[in-house]
PDB file of N, CA and C in Angstrom:
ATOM      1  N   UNK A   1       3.090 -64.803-275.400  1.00  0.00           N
ATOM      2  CA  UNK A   1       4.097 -64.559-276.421  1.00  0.00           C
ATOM      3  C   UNK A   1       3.927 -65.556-277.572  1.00  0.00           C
ATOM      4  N   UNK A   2       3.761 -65.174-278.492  1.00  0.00           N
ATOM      5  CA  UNK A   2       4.150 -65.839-280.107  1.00  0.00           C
ATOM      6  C   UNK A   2       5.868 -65.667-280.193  1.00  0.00           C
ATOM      7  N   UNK A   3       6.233 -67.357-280.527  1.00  0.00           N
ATOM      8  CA  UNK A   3       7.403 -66.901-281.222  1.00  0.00           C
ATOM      9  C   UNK A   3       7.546 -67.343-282.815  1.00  0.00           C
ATOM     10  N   UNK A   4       7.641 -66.446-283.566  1.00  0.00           N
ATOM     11  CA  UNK A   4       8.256 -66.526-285.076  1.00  0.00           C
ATOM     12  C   UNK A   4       9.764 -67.083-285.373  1.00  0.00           C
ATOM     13  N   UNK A   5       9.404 -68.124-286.098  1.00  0.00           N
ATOM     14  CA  UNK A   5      11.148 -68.856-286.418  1.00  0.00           C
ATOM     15  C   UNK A   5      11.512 -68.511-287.810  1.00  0.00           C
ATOM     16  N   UNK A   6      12.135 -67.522-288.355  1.00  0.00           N
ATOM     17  CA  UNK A   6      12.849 -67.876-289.292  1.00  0.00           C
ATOM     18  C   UNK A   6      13.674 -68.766-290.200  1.00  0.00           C
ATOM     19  N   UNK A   7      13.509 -69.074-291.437  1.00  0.00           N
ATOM     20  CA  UNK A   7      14.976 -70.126-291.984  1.00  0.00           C
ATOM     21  C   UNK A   7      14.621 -69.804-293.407  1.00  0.00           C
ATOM     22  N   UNK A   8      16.026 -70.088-294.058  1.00  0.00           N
ATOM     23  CA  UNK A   8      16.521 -69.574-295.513  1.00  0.00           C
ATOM     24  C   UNK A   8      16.572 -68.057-295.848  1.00  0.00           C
ATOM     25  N   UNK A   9      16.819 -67.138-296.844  1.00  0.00           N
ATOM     26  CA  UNK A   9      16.174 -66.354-297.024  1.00  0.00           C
ATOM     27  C   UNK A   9      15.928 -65.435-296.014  1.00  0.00           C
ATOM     28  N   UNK A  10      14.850 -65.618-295.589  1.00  0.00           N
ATOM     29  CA  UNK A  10      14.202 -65.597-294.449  1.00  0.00           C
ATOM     30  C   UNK A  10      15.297 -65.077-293.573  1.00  0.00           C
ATOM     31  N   UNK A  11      15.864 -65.895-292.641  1.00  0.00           N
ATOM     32  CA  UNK A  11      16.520 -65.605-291.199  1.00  0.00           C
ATOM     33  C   UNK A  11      17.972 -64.455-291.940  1.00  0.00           C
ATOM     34  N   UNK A  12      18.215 -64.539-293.341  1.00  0.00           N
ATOM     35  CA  UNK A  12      19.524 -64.070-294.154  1.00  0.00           C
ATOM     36  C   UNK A  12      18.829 -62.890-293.723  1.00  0.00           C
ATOM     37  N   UNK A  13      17.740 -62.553-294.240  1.00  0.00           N
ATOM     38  CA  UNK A  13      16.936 -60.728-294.268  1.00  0.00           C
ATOM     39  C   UNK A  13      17.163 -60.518-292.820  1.00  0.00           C
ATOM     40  N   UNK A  14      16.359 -61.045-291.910  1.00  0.00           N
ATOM     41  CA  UNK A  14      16.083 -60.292-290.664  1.00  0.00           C
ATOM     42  C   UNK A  14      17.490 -60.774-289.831  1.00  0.00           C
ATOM     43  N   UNK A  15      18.482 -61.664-290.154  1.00  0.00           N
ATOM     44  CA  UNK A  15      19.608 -61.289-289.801  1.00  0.00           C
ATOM     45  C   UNK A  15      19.039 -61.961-288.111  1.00  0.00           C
ATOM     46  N   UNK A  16      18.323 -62.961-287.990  1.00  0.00           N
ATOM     47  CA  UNK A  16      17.836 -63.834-286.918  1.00  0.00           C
ATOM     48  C   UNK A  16      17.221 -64.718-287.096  1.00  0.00           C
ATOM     49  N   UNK A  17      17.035 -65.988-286.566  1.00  0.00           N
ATOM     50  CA  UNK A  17      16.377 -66.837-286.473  1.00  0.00           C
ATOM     51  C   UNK A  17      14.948 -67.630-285.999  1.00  0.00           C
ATOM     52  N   UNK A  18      14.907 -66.343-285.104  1.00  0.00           N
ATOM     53  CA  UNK A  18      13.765 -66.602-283.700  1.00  0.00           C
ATOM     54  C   UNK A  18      13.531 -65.269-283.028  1.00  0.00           C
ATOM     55  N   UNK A  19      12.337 -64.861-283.362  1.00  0.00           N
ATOM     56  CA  UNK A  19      11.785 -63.413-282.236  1.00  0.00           C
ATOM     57  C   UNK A  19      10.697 -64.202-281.253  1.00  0.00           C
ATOM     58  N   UNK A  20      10.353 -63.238-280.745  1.00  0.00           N
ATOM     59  CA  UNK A  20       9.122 -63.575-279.596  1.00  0.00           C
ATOM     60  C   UNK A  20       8.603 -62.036-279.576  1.00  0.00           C
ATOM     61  N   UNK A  21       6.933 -62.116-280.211  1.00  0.00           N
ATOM     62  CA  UNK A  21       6.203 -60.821-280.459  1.00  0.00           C
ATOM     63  C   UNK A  21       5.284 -60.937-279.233  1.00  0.00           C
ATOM     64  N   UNK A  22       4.620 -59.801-278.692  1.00  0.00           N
ATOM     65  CA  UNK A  22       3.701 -60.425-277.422  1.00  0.00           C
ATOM     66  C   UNK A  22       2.506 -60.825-278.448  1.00  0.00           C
ATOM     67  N   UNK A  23       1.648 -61.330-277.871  1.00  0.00           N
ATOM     68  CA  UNK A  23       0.326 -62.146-278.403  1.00  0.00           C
ATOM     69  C   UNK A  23      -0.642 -60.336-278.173  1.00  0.00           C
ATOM     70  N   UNK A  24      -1.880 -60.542-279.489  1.00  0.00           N
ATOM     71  CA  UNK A  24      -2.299 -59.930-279.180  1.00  0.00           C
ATOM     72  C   UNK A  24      -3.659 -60.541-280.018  1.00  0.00           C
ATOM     73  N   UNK A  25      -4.635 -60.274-279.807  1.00  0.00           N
ATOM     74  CA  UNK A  25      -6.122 -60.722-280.862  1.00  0.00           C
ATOM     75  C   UNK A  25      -5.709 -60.810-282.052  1.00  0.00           C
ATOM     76  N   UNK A  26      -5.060 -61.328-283.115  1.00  0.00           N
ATOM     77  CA  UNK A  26      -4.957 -61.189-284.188  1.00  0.00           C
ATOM     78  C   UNK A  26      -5.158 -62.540-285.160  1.00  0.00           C
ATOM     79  N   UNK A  27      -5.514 -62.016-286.249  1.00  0.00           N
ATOM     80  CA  UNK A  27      -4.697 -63.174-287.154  1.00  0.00           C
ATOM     81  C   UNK A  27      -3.894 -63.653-287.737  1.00  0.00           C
ATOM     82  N   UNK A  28      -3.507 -64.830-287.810  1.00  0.00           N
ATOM     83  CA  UNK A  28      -2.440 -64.469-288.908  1.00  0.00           C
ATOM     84  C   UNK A  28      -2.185 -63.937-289.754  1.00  0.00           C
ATOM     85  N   UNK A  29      -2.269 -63.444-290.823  1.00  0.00           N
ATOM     86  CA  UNK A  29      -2.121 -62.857-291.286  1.00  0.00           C
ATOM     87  C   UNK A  29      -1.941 -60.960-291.291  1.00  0.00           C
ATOM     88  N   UNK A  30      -2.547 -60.616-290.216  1.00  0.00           N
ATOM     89  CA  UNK A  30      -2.224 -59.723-289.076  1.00  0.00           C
ATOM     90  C   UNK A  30      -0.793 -59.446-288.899  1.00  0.00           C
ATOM     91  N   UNK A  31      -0.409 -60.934-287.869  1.00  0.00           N
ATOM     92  CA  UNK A  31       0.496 -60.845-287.767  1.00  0.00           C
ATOM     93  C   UNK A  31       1.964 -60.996-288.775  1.00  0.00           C
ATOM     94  N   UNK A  32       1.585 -61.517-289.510  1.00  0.00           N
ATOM     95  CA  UNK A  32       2.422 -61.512-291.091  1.00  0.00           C
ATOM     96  C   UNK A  32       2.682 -60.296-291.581  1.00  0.00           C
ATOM     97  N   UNK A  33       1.948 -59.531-291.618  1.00  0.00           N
ATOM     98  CA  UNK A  33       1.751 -57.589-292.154  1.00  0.00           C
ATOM     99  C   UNK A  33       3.056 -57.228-291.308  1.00  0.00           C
ATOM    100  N   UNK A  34       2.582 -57.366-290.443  1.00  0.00           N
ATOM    101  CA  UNK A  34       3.334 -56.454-289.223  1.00  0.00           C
ATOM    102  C   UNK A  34       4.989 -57.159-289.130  1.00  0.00           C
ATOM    103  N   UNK A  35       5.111 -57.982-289.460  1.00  0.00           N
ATOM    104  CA  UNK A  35       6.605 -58.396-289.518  1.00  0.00           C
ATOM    105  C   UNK A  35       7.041 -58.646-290.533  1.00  0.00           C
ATOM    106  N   UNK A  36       6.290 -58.730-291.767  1.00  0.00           N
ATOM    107  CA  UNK A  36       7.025 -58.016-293.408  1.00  0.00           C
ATOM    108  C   UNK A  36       7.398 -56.758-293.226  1.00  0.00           C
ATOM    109  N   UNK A  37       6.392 -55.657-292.735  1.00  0.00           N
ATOM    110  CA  UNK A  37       6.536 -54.512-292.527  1.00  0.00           C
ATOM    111  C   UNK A  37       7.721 -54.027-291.892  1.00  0.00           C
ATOM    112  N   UNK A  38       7.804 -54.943-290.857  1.00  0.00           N
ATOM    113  CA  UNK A  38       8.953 -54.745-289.553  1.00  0.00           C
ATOM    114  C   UNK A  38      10.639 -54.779-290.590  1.00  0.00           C
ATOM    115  N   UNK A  39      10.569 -56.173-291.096  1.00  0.00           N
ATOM    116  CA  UNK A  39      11.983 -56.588-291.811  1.00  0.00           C
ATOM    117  C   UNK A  39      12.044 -56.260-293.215  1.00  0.00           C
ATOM    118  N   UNK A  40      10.495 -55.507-293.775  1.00  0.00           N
ATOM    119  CA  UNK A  40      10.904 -55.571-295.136  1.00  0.00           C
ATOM    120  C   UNK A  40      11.500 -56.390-295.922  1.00  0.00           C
ATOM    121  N   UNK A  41      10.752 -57.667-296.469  1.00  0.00           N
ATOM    122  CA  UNK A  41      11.046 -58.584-296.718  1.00  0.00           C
ATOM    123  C   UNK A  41       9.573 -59.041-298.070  1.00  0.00           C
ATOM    124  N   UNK A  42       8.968 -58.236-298.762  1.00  0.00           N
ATOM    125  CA  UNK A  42       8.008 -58.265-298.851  1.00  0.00           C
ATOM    126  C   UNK A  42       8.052 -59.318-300.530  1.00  0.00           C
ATOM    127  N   UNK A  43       9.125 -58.768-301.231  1.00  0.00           N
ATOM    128  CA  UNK A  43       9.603 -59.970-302.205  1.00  0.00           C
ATOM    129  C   UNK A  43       9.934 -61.039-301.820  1.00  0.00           C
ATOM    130  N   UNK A  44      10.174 -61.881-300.837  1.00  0.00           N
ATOM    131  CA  UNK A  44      10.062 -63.047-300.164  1.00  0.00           C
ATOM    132  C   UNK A  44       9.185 -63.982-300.532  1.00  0.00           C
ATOM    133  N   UNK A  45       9.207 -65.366-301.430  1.00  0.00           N
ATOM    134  CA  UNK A  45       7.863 -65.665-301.127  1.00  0.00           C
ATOM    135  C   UNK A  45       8.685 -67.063-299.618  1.00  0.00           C
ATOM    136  N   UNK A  46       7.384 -67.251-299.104  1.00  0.00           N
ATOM    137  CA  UNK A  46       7.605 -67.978-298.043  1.00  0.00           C
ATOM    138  C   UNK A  46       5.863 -69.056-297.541  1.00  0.00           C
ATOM    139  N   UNK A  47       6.106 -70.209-297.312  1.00  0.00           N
ATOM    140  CA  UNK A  47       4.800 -70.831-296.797  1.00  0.00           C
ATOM    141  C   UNK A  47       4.837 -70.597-295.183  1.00  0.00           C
ATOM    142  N   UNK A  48       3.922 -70.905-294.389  1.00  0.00           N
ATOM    143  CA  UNK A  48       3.966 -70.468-293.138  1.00  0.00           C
ATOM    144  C   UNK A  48       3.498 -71.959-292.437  1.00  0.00           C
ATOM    145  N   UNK A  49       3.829 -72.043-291.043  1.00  0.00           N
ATOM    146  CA  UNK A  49       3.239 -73.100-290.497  1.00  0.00           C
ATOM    147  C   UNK A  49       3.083 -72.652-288.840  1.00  0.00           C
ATOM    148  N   UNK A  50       2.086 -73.109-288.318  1.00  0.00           N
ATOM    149  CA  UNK A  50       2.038 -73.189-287.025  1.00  0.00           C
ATOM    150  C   UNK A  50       2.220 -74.226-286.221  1.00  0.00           C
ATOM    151  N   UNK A  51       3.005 -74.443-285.156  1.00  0.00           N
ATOM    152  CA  UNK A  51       3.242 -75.502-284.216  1.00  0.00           C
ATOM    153  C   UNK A  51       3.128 -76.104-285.190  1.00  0.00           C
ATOM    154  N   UNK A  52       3.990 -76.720-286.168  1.00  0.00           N
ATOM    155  CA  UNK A  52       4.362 -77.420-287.366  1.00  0.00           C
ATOM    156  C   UNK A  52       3.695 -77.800-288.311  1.00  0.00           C
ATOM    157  N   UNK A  53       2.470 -77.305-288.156  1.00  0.00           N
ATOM    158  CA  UNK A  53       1.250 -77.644-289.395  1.00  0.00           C
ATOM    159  C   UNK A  53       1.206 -76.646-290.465  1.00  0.00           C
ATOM    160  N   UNK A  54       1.742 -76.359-291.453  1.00  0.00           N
ATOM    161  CA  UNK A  54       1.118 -75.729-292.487  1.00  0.00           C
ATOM    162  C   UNK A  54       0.182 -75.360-292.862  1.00  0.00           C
ATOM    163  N   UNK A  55      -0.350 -73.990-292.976  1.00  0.00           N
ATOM    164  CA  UNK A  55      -1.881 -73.073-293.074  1.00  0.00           C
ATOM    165  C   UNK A  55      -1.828 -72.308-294.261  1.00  0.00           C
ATOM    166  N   UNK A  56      -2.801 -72.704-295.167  1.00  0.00           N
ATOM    167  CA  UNK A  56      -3.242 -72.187-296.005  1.00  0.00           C
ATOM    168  C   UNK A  56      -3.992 -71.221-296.201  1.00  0.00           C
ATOM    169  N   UNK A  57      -4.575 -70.871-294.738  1.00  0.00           N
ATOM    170  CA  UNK A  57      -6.066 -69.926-294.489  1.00  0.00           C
ATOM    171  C   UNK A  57      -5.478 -68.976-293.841  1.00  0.00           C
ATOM    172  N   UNK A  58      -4.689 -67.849-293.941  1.00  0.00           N
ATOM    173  CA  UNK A  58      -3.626 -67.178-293.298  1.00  0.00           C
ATOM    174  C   UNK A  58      -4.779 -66.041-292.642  1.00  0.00           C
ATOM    175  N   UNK A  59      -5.682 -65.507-293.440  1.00  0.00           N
ATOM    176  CA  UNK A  59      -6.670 -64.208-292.669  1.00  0.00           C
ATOM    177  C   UNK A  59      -7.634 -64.838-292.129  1.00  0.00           C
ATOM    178  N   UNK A  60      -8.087 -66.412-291.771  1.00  0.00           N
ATOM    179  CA  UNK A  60      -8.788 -66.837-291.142  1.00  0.00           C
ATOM    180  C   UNK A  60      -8.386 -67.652-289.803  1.00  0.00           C
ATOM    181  N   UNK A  61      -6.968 -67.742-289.899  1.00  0.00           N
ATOM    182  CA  UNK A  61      -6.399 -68.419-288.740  1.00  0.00           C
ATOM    183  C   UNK A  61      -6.381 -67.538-287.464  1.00  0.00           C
ATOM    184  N   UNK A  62      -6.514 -67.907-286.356  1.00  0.00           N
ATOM    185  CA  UNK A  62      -6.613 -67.199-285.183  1.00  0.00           C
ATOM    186  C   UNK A  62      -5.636 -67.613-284.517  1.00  0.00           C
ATOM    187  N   UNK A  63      -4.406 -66.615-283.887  1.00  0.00           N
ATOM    188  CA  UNK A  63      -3.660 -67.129-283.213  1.00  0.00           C
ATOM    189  C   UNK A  63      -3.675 -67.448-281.449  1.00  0.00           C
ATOM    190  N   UNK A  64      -3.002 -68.463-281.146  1.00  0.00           N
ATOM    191  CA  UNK A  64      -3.345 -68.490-279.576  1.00  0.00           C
ATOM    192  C   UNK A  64      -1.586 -68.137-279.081  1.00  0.00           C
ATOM    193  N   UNK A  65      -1.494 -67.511-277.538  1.00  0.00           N
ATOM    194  CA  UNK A  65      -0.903 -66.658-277.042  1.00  0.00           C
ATOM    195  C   UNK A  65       0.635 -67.508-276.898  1.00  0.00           C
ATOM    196  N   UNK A  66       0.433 -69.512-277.283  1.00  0.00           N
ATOM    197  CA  UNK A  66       1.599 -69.700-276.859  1.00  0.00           C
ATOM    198  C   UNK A  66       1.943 -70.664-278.160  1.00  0.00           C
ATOM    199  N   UNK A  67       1.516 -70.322-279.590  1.00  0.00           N
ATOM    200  CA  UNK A  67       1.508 -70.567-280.899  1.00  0.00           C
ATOM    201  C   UNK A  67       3.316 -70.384-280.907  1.00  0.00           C
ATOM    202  N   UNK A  68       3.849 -71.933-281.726  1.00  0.00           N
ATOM    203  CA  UNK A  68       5.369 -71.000-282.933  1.00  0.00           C
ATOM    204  C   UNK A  68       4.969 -71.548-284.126  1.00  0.00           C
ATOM    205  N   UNK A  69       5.333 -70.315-284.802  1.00  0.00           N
ATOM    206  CA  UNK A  69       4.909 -69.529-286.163  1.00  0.00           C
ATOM    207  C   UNK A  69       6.633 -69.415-287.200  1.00  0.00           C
ATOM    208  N   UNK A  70       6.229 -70.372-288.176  1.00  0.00           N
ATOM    209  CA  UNK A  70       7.702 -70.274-289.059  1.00  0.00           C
ATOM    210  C   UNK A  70       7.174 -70.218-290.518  1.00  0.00           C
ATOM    211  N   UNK A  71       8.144 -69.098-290.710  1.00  0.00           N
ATOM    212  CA  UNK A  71       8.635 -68.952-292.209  1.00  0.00           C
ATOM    213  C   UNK A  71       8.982 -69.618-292.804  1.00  0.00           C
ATOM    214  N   UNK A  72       8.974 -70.273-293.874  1.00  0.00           N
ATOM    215  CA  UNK A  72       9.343 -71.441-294.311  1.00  0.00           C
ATOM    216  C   UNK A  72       9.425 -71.044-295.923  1.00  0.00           C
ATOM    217  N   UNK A  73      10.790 -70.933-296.394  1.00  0.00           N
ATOM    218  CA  UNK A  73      11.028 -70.568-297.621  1.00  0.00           C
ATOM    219  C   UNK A  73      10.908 -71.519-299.123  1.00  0.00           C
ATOM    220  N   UNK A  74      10.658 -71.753-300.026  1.00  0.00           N
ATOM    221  CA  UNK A  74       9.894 -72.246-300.917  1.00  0.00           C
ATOM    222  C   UNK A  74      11.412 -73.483-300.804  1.00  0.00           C
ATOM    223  N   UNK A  75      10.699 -74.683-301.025  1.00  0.00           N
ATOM    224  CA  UNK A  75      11.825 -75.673-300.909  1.00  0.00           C
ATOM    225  C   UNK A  75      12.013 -76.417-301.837  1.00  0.00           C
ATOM    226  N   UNK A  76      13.331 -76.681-302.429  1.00  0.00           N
ATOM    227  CA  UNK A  76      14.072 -77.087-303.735  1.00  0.00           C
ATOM    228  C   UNK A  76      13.936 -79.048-303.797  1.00  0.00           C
ATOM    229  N   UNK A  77      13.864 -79.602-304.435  1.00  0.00           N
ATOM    230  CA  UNK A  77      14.187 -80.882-304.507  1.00  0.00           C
ATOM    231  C   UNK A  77      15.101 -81.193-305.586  1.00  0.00           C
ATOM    232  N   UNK A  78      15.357 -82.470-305.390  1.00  0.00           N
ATOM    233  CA  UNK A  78      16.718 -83.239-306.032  1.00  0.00           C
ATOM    234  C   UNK A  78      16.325 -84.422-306.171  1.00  0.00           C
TER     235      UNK A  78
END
């Protein structure tokens, strides 16, 4: 299982915070398609991170089966 964390924005659309998708060969970005698609959320912009690292290489990243994967909505400073 992959779980996807929502926040900002983000968790407001899909109206949750946290899914769990089963794992399957993919990439990220793969898996990104498929859950814009899912919540329609596609005007969103959002950065992504895995197990808390931030990825820039979204169609080259390979996910592993016990990866969390967060949305992370563009962040304001003060």
């Amino acid at each position: 299982m992959i779980t996807i964390k929502y926040f900002g924005a983000i968790a407001a659309e899909t109206k949750t915070t946290e899914e769990a998708v089963s794992f399957a060969e993919q990439s990220l970005e793969e898996l990104l398609q498929t859950v814009t698609a899912k919540h329609g959320f596609d005007s969103i912009a959002f950065s992504v991170a895995v197990n808390q690292e931030l990825v820039q290489d979204l169609a080259n990243y390979r996910l592993q089966s016990d990866d969390v994967v967060a949305l992370l909505p563009p962040f304001a400073g003060g």
